[in-house]
C-alpha atoms as a PDB file:
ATOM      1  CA  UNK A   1    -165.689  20.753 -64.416  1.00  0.00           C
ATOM      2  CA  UNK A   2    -165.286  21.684 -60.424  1.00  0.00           C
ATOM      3  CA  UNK A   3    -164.651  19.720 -57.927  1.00  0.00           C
ATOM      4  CA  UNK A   4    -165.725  19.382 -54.465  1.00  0.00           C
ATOM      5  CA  UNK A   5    -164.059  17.656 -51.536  1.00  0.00           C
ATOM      6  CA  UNK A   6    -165.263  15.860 -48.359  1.00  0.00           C
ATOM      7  CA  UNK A   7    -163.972  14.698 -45.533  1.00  0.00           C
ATOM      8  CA  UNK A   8    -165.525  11.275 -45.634  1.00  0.00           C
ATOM      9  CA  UNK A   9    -166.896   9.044 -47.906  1.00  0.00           C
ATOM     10  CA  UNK A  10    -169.866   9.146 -45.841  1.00  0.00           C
ATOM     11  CA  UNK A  11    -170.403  13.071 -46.460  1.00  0.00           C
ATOM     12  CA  UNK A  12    -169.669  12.558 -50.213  1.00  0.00           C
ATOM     13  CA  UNK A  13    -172.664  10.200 -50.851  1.00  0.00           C
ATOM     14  CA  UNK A  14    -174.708  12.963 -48.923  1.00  0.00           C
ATOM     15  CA  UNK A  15    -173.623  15.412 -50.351  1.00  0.00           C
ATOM     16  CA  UNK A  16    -174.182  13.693 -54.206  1.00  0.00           C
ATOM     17  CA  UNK A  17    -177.900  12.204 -52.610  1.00  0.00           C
ATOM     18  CA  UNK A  18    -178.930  15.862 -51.709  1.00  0.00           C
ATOM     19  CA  UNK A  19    -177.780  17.409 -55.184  1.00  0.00           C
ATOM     20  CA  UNK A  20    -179.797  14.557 -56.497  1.00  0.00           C
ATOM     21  CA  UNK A  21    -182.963  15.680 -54.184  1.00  0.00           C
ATOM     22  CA  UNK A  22    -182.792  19.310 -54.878  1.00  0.00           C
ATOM     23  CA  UNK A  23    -183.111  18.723 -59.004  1.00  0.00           C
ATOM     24  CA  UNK A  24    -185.789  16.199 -58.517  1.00  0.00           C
ATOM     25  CA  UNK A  25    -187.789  18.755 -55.930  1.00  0.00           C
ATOM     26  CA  UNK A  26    -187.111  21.991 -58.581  1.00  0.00           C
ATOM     27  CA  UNK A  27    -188.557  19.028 -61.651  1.00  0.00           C
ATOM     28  CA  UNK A  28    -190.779  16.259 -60.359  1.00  0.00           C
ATOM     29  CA  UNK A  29    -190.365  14.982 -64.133  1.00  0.00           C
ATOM     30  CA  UNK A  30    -186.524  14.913 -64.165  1.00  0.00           C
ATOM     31  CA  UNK A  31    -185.093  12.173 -66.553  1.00  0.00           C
ATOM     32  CA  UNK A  32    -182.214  10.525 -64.117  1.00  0.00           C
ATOM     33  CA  UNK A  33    -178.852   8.973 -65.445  1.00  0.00           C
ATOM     34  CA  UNK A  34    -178.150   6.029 -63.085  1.00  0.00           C
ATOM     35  CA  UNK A  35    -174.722   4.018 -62.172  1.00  0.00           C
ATOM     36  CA  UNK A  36    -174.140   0.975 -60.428  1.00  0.00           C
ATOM     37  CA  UNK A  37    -171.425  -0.330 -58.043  1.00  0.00           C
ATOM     38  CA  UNK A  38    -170.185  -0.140 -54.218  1.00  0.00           C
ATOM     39  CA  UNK A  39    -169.840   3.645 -54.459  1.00  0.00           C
ATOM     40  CA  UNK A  40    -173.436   4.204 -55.208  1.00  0.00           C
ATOM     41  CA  UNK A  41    -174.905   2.222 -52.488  1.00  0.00           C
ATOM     42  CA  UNK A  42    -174.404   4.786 -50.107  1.00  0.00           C
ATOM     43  CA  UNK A  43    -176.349   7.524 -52.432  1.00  0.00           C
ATOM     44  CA  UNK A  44    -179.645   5.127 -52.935  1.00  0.00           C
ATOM     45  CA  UNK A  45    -180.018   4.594 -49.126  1.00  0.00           C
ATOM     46  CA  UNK A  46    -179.831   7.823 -48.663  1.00  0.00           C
ATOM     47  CA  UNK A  47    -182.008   8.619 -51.250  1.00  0.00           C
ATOM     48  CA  UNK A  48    -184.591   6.157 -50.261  1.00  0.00           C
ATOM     49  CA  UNK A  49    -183.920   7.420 -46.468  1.00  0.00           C
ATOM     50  CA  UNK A  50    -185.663  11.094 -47.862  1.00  0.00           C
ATOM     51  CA  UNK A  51    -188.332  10.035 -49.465  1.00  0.00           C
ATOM     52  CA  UNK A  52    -189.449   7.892 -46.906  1.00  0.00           C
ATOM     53  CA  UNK A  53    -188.422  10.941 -44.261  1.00  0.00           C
ATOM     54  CA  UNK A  54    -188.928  13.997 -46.431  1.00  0.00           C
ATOM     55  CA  UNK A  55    -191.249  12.604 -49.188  1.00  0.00           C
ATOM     56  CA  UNK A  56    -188.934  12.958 -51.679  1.00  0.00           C
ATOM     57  CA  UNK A  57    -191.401  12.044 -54.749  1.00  0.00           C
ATOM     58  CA  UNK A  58    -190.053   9.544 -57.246  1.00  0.00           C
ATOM     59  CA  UNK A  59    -193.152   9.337 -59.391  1.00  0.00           C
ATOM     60  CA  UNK A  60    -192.817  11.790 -62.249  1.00  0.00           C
ATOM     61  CA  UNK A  61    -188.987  10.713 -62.468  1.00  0.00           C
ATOM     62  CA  UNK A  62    -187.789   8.466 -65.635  1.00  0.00           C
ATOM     63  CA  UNK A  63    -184.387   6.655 -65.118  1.00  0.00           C
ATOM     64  CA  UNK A  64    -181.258   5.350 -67.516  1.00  0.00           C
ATOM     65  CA  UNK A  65    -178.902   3.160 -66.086  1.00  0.00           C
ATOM     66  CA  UNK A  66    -175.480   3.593 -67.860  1.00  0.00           C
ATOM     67  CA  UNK A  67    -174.651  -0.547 -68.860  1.00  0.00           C
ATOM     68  CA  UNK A  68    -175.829  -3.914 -67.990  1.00  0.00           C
ATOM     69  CA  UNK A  69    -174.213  -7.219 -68.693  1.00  0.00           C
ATOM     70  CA  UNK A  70    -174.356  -9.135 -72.112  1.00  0.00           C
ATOM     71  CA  UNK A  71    -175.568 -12.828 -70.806  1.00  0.00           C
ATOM     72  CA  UNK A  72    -177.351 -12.278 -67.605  1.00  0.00           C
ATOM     73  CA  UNK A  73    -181.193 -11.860 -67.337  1.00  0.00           C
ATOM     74  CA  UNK A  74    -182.653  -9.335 -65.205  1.00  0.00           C
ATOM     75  CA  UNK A  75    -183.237 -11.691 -62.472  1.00  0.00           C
ATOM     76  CA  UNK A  76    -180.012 -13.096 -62.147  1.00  0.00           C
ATOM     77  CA  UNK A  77    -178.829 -11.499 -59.105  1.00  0.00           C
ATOM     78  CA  UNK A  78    -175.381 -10.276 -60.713  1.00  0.00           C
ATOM     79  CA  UNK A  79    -177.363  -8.221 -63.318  1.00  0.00           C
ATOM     80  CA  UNK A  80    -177.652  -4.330 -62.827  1.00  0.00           C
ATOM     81  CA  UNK A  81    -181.087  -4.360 -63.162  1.00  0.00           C
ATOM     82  CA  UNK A  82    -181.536  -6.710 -60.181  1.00  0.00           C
ATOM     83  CA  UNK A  83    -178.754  -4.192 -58.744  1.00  0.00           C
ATOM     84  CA  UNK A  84    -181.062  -1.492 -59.393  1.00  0.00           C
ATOM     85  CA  UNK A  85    -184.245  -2.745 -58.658  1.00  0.00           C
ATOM     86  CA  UNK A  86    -182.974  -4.254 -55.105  1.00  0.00           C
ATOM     87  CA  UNK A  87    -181.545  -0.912 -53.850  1.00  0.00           C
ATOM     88  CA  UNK A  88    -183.368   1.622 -55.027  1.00  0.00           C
ATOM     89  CA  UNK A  89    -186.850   1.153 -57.098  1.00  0.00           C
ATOM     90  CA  UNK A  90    -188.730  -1.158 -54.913  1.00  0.00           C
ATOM     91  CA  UNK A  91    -188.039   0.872 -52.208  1.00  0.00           C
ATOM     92  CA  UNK A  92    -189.351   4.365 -53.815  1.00  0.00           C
ATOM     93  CA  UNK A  93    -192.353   5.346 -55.815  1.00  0.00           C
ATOM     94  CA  UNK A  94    -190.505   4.933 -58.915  1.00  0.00           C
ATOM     95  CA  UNK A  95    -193.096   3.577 -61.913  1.00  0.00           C
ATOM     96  CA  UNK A  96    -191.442   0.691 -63.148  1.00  0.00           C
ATOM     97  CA  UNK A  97    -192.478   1.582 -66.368  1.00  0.00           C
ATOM     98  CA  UNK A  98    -190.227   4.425 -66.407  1.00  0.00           C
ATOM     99  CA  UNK A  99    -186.621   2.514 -65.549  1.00  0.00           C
ATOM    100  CA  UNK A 100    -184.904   1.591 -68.031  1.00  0.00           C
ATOM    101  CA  UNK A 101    -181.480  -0.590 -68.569  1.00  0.00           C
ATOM    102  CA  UNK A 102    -180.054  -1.928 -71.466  1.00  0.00           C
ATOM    103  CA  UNK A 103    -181.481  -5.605 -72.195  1.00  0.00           C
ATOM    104  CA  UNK A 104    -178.048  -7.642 -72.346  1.00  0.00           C
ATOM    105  CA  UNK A 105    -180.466 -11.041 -73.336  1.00  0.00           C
ATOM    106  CA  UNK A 106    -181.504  -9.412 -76.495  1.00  0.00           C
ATOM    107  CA  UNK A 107    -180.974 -10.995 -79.421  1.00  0.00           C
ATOM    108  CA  UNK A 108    -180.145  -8.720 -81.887  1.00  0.00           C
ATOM    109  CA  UNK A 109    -177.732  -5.929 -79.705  1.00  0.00           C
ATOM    110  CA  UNK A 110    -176.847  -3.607 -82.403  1.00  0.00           C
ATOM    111  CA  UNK A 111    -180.375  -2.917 -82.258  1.00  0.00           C
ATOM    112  CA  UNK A 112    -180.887  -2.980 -78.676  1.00  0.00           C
ATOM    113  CA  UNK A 113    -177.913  -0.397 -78.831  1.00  0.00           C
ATOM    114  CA  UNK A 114    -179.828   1.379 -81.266  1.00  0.00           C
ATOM    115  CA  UNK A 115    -183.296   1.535 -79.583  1.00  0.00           C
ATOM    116  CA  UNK A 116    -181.665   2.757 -76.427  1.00  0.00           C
ATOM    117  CA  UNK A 117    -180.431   5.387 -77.635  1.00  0.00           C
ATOM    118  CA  UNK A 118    -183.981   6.569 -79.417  1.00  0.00           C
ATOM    119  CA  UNK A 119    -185.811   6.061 -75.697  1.00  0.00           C
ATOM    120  CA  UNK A 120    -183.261   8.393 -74.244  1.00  0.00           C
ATOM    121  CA  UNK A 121    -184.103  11.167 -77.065  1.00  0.00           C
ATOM    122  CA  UNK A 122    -187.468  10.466 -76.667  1.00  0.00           C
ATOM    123  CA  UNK A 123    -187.452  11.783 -73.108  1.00  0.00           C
ATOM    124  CA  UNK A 124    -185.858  14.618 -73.758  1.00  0.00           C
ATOM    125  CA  UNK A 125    -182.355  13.769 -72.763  1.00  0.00           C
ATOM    126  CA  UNK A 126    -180.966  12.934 -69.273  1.00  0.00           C
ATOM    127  CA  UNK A 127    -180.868  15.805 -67.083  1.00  0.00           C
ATOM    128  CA  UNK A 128    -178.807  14.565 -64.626  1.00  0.00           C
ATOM    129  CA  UNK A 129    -176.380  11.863 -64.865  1.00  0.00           C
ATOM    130  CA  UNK A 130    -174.949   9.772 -61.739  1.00  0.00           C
ATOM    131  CA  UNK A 131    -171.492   8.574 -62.712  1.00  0.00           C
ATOM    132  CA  UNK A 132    -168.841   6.298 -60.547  1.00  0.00           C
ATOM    133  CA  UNK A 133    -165.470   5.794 -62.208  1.00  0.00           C
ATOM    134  CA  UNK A 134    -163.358   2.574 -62.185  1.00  0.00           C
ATOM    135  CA  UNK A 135    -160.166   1.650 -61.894  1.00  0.00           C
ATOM    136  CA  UNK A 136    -159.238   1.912 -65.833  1.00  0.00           C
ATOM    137  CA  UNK A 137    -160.617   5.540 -65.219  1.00  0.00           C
ATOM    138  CA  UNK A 138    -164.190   4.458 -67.207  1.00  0.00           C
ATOM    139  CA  UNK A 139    -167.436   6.014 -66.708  1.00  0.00           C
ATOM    140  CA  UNK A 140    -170.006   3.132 -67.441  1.00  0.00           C
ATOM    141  CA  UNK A 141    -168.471   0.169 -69.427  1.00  0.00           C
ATOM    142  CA  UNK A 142    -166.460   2.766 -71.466  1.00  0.00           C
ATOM    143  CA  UNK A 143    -163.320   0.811 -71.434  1.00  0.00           C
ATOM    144  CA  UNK A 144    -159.913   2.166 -72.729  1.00  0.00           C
ATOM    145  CA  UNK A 145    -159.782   3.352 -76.364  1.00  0.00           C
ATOM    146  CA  UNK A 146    -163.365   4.468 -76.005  1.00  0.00           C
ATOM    147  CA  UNK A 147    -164.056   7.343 -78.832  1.00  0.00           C
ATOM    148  CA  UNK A 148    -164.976  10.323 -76.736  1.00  0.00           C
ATOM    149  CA  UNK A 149    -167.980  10.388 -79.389  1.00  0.00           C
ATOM    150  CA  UNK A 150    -169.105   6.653 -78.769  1.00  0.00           C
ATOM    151  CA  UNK A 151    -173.083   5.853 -78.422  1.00  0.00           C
ATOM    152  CA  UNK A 152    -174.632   3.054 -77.169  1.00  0.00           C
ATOM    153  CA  UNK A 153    -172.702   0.079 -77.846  1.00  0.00           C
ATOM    154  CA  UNK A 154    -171.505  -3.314 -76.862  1.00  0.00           C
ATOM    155  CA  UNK A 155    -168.074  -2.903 -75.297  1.00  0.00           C
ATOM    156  CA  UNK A 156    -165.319  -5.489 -74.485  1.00  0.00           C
ATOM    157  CA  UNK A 157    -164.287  -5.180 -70.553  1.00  0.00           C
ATOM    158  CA  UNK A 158    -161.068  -4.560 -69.779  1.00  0.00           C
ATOM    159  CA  UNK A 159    -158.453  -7.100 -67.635  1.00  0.00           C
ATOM    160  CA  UNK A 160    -158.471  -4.558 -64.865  1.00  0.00           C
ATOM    161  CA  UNK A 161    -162.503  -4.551 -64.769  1.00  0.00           C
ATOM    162  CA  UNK A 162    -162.824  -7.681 -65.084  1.00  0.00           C
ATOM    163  CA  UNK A 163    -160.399  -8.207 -61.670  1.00  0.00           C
ATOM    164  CA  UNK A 164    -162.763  -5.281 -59.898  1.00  0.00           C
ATOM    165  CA  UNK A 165    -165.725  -7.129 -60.108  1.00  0.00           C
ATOM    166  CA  UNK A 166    -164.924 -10.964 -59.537  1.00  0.00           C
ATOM    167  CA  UNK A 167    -165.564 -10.907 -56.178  1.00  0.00           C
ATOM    168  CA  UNK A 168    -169.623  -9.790 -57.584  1.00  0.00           C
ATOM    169  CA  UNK A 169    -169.058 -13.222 -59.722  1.00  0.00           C
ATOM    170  CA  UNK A 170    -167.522 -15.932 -57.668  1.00  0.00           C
ATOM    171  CA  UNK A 171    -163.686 -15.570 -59.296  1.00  0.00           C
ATOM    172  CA  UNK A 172    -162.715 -13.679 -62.786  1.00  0.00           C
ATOM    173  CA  UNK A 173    -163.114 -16.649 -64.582  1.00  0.00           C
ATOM    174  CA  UNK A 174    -166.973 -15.721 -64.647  1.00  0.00           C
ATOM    175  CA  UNK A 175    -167.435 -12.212 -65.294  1.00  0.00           C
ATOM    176  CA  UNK A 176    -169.092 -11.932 -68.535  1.00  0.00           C
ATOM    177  CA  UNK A 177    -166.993 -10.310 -71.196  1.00  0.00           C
ATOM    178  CA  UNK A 178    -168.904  -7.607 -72.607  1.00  0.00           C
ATOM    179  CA  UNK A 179    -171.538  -5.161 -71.718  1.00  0.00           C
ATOM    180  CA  UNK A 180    -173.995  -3.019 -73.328  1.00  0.00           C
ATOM    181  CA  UNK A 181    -173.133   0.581 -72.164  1.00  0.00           C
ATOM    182  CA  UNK A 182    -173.855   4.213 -73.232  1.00  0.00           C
ATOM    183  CA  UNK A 183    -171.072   5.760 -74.793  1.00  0.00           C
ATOM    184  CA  UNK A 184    -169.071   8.562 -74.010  1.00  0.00           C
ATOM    185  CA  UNK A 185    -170.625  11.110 -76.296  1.00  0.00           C
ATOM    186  CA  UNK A 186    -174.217   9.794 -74.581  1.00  0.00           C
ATOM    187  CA  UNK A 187    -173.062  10.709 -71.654  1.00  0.00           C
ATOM    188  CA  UNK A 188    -171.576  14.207 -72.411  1.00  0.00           C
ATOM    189  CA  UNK A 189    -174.678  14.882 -73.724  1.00  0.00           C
ATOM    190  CA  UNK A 190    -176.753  15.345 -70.610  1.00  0.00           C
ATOM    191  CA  UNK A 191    -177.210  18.506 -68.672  1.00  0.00           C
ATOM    192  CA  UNK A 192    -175.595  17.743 -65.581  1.00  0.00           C
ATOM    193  CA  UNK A 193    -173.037  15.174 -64.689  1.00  0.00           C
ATOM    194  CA  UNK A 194    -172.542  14.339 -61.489  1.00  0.00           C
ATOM    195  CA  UNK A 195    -169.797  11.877 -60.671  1.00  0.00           C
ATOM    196  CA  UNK A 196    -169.153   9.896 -57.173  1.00  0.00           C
ATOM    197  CA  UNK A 197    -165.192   8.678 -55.770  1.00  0.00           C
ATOM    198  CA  UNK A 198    -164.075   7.853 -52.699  1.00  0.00           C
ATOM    199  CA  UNK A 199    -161.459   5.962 -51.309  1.00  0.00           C
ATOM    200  CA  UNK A 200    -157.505   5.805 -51.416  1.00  0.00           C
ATOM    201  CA  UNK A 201    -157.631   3.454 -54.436  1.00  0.00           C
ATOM    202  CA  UNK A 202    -159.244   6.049 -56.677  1.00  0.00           C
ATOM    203  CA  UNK A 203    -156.938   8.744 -55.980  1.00  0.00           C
ATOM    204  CA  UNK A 204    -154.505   8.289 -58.608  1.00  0.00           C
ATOM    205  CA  UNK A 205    -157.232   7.247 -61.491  1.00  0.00           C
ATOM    206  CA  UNK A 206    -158.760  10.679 -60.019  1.00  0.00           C
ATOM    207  CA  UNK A 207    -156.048  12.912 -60.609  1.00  0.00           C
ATOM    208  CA  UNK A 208    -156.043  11.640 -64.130  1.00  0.00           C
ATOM    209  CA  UNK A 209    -159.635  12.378 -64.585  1.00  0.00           C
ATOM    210  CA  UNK A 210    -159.432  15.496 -63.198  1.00  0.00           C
ATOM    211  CA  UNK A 211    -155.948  17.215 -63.857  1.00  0.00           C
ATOM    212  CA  UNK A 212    -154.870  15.167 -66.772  1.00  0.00           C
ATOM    213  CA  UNK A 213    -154.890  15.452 -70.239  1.00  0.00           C
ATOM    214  CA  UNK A 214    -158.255  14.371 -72.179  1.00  0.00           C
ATOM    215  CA  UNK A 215    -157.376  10.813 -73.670  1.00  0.00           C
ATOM    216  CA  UNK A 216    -159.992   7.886 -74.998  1.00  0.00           C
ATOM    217  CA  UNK A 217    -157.527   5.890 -73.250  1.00  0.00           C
ATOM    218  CA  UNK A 218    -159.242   7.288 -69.927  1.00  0.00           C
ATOM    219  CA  UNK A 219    -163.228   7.956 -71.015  1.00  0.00           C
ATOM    220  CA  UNK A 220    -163.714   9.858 -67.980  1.00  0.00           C
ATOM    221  CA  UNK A 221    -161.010  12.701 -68.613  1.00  0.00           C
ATOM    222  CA  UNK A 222    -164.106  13.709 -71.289  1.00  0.00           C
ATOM    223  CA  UNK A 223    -165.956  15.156 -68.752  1.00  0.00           C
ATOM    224  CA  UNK A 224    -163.382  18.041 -68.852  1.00  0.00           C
ATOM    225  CA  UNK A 225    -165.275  19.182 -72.004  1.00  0.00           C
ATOM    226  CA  UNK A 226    -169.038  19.294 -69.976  1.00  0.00           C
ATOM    227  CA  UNK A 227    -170.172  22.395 -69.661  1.00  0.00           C
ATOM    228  CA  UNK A 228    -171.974  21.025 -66.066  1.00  0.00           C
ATOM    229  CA  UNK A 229    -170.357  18.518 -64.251  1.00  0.00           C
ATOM    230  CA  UNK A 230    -169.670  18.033 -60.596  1.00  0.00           C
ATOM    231  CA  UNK A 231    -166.869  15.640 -59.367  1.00  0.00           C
ATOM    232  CA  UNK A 232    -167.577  14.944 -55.387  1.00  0.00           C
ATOM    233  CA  UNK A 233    -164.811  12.718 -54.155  1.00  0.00           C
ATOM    234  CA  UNK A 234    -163.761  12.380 -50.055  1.00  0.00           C
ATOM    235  CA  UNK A 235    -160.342  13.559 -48.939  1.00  0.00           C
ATOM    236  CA  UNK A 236    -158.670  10.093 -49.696  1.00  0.00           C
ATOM    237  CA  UNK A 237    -159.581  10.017 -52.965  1.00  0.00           C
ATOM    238  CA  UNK A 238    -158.352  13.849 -53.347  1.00  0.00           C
ATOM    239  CA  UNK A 239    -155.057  12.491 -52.240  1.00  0.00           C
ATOM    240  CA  UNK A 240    -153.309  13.355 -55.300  1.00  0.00           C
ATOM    241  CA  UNK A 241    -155.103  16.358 -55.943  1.00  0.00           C
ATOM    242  CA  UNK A 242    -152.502  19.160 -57.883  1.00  0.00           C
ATOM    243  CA  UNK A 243    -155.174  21.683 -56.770  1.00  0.00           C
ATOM    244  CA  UNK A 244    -156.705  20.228 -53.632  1.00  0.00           C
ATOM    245  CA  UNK A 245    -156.990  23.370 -51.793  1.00  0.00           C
ATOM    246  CA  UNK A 246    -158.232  25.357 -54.394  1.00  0.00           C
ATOM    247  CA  UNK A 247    -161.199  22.861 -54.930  1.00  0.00           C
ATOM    248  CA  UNK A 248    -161.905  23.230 -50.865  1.00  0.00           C
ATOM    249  CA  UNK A 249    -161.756  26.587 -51.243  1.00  0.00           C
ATOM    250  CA  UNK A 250    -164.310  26.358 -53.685  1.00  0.00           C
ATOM    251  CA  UNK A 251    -166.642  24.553 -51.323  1.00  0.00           C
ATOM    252  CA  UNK A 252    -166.371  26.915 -48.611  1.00  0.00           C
ATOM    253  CA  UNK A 253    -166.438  30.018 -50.556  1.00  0.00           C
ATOM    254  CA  UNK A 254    -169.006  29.709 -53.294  1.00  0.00           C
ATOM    255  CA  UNK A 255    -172.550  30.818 -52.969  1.00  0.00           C
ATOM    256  CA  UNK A 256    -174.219  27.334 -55.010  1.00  0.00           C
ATOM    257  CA  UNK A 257    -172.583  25.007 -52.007  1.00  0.00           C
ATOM    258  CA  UNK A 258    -173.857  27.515 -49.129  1.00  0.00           C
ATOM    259  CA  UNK A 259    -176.725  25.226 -47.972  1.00  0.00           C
ATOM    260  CA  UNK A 260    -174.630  22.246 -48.471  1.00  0.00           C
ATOM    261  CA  UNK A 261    -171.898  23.667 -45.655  1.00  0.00           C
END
């Protein structure tokens, strides 16, 4: 794991959009982990900003979002796939054919859970996976107590999730309680992670993820065992960073961020 630090939250997203551009450019065909949430608004305007600037080609690319809600249709205008398909693939030249999000209306979810899991191997894997963390410290819906070896699966949410996204829901009471979400051994399993933080209310949850001990009790403190992952967070989120300056020397110093600087 390495982290890299920002000044803004503004320059994070760039920074994590442009990563995202320059594995897409070296292959067109790239099979793309996707997240949801406020953090990764930022990343798919900017993303649609360069291909409609740059041509940044879309067309080759095949896409796995990490969860979706159990109970809400794709139209419903809380689900992630209307997330999805509102801020990012109308507005590139994604094939629809070639998203793909957990159906949270099927009927039978052990086997949607199941058959998720095959269309991921059947691509070849995710080579790069877009990751936000929450406030439990989960990547996806990969609540506390989350095996660090966990596949697709339906997952109860957590009290504090629950809390983070009533304002999405009109009040707690009606957040759905459970999601279909990749696990955490899905996730380690792709070639590059590349996860997004910023703000002063993700520094503590950070430092955990970061500079604390590996525990299912935090799913994203697994990404300490990926061989390739990337944490990009701004400086308030790096607020409780043991190692803060070491990470910015990092950025500064190290040939693979030159043309980022």
């Amino acid at each position: 794991m390495e982290a890299i630090i920002r000044p803004d939250e503004d320059s994070a997203a760039f920074l994590v959009a442009r990563l995202v551009a320059r594995e897409l450019r070296a292959n067109p065909s790239l099979v793309l982990g996707l997240a949801t949430g406020r953090t990764m608004e930022a990343v798919y305007r900017i993303l649609v900003r360069l291909h409609r600037q740059e041509h940044l080609d879309f067309s080759l690319c095949r896409t796995f979002n990490l969860d979706e809600y159990v109970g809400l249709a794709p139209e419903d205008e809380r689900s992630y796939r209307y997330y999805m398909n509102r801020r990012f693939f109308s507005q590139v030249n994604l094939d629809q054919r070639n998203t793909h999000l957990p159906n949270g209306m099927a009927s039978d979810l052990e086997a949607e859970c199941r058959e998720y899991e095959q269309k991921i191997q059947r691509c070849g894997g995710i080579d790069l996976q877009l990751l936000g963390l929450g406030h439990a410290g989960h990547i996806g819906f990969n609540e506390p107590l989350s095996a660090l070896r966990s596949r697709t699966r339906v997952k109860a949410l957590s009290p504090v999730t629950i809390e983070q996204n009533a304002a999405f829901f009109g009040g707690a009471q009606n957040v759905p309680r459970r999601a279909v979400t990749m696990g955490v051994g899905t996730i380690l399993e792709c070639r590059r992670c590349l996860l997004l933080a910023t703000g002063q209310n993700k520094a503590e949850v950070i430092a955990k993820a970061v500079e604390g001990p590996i525990t299912s009790m935090i799913s994203a403190t697994a990404l300490q065992l990926h061989a390739r992952c990337t944490v990009v967070v701004d400086e308030a989120a790096a607020g409780k960073l043991a190692a803060a300056d070491y990470y910015r020397w990092i950025f500064a110093n190290e040939p693979e961020w030159e043309e980022f600087r």
